[in-house]
C-alpha atoms as a PDB file:
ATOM      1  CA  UNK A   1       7.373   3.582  23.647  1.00  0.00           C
ATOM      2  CA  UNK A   2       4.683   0.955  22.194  1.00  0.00           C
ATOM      3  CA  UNK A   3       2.148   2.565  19.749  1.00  0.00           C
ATOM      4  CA  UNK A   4      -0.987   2.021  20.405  1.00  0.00           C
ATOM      5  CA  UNK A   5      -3.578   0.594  17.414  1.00  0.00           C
ATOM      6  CA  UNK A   6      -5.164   3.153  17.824  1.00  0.00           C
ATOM      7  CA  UNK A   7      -2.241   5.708  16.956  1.00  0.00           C
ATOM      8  CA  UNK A   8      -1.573   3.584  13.502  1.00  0.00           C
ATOM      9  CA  UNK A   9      -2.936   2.787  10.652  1.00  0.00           C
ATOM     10  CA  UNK A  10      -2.296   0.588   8.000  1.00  0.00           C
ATOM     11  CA  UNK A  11      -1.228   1.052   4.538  1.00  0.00           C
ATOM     12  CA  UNK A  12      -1.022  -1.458   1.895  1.00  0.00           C
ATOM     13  CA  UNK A  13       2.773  -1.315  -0.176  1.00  0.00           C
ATOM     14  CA  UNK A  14       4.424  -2.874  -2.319  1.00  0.00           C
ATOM     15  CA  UNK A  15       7.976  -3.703  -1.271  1.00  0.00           C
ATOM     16  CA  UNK A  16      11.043  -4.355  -3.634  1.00  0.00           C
ATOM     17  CA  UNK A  17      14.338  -6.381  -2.151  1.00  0.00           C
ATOM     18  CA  UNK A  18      17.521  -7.467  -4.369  1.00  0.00           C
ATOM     19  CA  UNK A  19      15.600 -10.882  -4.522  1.00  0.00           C
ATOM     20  CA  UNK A  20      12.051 -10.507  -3.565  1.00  0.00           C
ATOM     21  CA  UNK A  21       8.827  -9.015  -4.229  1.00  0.00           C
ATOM     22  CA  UNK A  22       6.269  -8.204  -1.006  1.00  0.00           C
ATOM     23  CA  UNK A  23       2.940  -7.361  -1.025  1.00  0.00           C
ATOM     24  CA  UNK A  24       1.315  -6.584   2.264  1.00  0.00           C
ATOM     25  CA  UNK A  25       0.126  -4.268   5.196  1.00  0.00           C
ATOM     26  CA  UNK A  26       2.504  -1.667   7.494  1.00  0.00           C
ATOM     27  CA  UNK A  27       1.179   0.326   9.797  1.00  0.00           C
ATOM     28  CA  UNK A  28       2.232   4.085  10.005  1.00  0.00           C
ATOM     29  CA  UNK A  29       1.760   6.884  12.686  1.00  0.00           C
ATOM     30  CA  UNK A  30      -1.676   8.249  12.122  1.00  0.00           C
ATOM     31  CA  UNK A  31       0.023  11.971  13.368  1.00  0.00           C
ATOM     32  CA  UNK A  32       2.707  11.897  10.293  1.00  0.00           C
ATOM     33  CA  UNK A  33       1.856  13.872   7.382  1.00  0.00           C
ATOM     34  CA  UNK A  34       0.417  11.183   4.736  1.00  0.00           C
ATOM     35  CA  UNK A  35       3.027  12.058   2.054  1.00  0.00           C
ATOM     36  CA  UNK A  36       5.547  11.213   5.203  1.00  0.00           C
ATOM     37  CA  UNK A  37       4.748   8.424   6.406  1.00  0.00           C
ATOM     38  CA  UNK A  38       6.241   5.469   4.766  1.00  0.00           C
ATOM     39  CA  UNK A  39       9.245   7.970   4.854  1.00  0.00           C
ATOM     40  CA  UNK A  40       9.382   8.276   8.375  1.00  0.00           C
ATOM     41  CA  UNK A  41       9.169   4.263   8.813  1.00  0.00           C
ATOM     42  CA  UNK A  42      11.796   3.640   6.737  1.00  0.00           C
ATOM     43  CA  UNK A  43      14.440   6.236   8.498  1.00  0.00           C
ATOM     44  CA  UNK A  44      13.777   5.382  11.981  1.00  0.00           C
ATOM     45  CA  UNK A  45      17.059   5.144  13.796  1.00  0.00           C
ATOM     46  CA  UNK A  46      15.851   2.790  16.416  1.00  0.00           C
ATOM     47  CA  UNK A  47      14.045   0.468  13.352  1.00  0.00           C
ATOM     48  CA  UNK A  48      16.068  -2.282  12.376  1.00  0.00           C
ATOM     49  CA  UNK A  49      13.325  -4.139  10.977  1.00  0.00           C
ATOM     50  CA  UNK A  50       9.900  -3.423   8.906  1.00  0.00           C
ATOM     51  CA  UNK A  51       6.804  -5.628  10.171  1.00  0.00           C
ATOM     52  CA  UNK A  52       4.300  -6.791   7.376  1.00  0.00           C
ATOM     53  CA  UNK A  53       0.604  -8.323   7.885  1.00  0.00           C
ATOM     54  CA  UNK A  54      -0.807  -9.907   5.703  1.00  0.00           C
ATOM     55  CA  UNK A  55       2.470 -10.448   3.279  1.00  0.00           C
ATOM     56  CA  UNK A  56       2.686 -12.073   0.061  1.00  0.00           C
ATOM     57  CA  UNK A  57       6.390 -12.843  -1.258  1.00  0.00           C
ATOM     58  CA  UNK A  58       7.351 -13.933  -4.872  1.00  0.00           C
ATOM     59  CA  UNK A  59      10.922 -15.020  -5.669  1.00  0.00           C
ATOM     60  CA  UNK A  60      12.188 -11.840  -8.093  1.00  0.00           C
ATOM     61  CA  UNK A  61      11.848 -12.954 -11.716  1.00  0.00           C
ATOM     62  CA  UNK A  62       9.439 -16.208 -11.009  1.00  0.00           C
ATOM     63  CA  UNK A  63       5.614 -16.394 -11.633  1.00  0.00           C
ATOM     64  CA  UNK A  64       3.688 -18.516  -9.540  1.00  0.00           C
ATOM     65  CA  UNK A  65       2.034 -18.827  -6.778  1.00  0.00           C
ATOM     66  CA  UNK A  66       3.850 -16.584  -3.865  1.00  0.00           C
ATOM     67  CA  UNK A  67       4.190 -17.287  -0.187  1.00  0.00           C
ATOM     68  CA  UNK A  68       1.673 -16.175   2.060  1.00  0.00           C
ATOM     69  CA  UNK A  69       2.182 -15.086   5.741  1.00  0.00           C
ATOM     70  CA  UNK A  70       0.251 -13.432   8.492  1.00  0.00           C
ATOM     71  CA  UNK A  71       3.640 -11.943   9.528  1.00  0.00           C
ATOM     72  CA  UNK A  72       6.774 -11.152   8.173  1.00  0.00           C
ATOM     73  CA  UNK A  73      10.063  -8.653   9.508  1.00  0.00           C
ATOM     74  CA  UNK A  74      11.737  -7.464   6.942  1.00  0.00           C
ATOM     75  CA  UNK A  75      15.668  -5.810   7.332  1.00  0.00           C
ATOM     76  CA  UNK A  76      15.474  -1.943   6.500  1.00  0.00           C
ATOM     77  CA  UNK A  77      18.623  -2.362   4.525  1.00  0.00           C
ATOM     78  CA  UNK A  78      17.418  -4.768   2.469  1.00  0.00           C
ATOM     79  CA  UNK A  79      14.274  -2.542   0.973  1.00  0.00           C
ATOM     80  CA  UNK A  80      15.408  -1.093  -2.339  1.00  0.00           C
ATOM     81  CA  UNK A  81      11.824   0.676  -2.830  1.00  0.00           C
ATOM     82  CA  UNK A  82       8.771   0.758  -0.885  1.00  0.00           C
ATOM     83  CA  UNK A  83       5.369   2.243  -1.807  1.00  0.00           C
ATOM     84  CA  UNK A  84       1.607   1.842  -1.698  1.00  0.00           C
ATOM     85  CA  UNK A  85      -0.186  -0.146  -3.298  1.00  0.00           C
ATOM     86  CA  UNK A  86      -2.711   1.613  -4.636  1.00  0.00           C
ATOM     87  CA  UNK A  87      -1.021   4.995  -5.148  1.00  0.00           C
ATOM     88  CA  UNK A  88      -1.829   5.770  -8.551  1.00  0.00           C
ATOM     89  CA  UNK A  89       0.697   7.739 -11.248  1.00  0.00           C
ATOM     90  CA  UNK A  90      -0.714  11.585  -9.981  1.00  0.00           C
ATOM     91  CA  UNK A  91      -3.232  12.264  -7.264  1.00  0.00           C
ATOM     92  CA  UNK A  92      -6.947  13.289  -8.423  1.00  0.00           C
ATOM     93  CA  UNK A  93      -8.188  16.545  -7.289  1.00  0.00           C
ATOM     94  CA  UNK A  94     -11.691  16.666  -5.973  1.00  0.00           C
ATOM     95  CA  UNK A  95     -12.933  17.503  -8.628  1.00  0.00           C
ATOM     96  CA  UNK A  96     -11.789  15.044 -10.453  1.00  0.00           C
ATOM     97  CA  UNK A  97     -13.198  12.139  -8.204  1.00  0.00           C
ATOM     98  CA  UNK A  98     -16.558  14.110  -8.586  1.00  0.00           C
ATOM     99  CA  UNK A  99     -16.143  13.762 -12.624  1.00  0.00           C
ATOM    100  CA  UNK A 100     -15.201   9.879 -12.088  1.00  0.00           C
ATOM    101  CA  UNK A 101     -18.653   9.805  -9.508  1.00  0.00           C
ATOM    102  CA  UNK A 102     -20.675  11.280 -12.186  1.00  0.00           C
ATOM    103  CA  UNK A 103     -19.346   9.430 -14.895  1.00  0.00           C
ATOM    104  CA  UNK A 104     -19.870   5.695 -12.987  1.00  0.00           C
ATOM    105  CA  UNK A 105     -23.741   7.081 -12.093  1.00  0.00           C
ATOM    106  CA  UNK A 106     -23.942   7.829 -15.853  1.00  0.00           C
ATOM    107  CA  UNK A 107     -22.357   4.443 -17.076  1.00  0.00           C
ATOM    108  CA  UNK A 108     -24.993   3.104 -14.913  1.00  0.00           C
ATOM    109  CA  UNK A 109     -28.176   4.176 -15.384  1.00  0.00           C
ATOM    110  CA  UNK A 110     -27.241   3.509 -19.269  1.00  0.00           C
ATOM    111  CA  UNK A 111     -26.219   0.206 -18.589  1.00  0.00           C
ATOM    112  CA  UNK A 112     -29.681   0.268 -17.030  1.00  0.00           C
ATOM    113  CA  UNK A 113     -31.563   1.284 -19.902  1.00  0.00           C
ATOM    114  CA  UNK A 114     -33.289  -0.810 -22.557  1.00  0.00           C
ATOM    115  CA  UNK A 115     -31.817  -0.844 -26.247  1.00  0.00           C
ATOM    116  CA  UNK A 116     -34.128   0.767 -29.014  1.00  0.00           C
END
């Protein structure tokens, strides 16, 4: 069965191989659970290979300037650790992304303000 784009959505990971690094987009059922998701991709039975949008590749251990491609397929066995990009260390509560709200108007306005 063919997913729809409108049953997917797309998450930005990182992606660790043996040799590379891989920066890019997946796209994940939008009816998994979100703390599921990349989960769920990765132990598909009937996956054999992970598609990436959007992918940047860098040689493990290298700087420079990595490979860019619209698409890539990458072999499920070969992932040693997938995650998103922007997950941060812990999850903010509500409340705290109301505190960090507040505190960015605040910064603002003084930033805003003439010095004495």
């Amino acid at each position: 069965m063919t997913k729809q784009p409108s049953d997917t959505t797309p998450v930005e990971v990182c992606i660790v191989t043996k040799d590379h690094e891989i920066k890019g987009t997946v796209y994940v059922s939008k009816y998994t659970k979100s703390n599921r998701e990349l989960t769920e991709l990765l132990n598909d039975k009937e996956r054999r290979f992970l598609a990436v949008t959007n992918a940047e590749i860098i040689a493990q251990g290298t700087v420079g300037t990595p490979k860019r491609y619209d698409f890539l397929e990458i072999h499920i066995d070969s992932i040693i650790i997938m995650h998103p990009a922007s997950q941060a260390l812990f999850k903010e509560s509500s409340k705290a992304q109301e505190d960090i709200a507040k505190f960015r108007e605040l910064r603002n306005k003084l930033s805003q303000t003439k010095p004495f």
